[in-house]
Protein backbone atom coordinates (compact mmCIF):
# COMPACT_ATOMS: atom_id res chain seq x y z
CA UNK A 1 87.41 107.40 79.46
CA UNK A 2 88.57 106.72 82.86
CA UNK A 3 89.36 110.29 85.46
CA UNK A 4 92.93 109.38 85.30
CA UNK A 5 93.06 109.33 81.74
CA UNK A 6 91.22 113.08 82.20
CA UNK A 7 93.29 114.50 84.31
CA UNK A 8 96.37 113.70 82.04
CA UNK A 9 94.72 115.02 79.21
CA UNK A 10 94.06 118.15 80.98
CA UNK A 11 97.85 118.21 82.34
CA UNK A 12 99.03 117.79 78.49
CA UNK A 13 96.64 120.51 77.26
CA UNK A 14 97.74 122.86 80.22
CA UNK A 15 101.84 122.27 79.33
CA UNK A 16 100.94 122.94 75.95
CA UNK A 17 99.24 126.18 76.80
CA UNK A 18 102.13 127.29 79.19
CA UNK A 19 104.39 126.51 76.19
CA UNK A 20 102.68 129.03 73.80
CA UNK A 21 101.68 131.47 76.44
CA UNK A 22 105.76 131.85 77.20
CA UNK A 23 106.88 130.95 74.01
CA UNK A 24 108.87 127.78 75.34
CA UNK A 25 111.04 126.57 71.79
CA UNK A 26 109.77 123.48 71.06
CA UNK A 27 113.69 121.75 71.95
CA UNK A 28 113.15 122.35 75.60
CA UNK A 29 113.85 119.38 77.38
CA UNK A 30 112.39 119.64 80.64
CA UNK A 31 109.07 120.44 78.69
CA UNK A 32 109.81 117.62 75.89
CA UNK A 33 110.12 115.31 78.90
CA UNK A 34 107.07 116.36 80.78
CA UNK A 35 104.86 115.95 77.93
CA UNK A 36 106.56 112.80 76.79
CA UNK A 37 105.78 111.74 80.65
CA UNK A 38 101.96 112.66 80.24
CA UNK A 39 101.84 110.61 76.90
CA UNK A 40 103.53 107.35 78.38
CA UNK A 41 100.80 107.66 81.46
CA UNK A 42 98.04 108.28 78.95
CA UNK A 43 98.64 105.92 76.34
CA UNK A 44 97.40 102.77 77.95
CA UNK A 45 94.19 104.40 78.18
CA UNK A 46 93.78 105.43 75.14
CA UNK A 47 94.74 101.73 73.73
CA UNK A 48 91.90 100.23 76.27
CA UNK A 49 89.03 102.77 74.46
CA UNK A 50 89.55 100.73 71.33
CA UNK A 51 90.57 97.26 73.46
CA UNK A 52 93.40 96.41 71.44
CA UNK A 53 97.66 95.63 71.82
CA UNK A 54 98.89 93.42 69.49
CA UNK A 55 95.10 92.66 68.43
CA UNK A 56 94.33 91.20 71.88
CA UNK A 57 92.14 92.81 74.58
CA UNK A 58 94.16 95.35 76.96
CA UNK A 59 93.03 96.40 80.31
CA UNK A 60 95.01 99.66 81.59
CA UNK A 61 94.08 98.93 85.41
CA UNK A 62 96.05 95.41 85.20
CA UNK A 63 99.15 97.13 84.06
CA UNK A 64 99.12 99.24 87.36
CA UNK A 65 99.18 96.70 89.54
């Protein structure tokens, strides 16, 4: 995995501990949207470790640019 792709995982994991250490509901929007922002960065990451959209090869760096 690449460091970007790290350092969203770690910003996920750390609005998902904030959540349950201050009992955020789970309908808060400015957390919903947060962690909905983390999982839109991360995805094309995690689709480049297996190589694959749409069954052709994906490279995350190209969609950057």
């Amino acid at each position: 995995m690449t460091i970007e792709y790290t350092k969203l995982e770690s910003i996920h994991s750390a609005l998902q501990e904030l959540q349950n250490k201050y009992a955020i509901p789970d309908n808060d929007v400015d957390l919903n949207n947060a962690l909905q922002f983390t999982e839109d960065l991360r995805e094309p990451h995690l689709l480049a470790k297996f190589n694959v959209v749409n069954g052709s090869r994906y490279d995350p760096e190209e969609s950057l640019t």
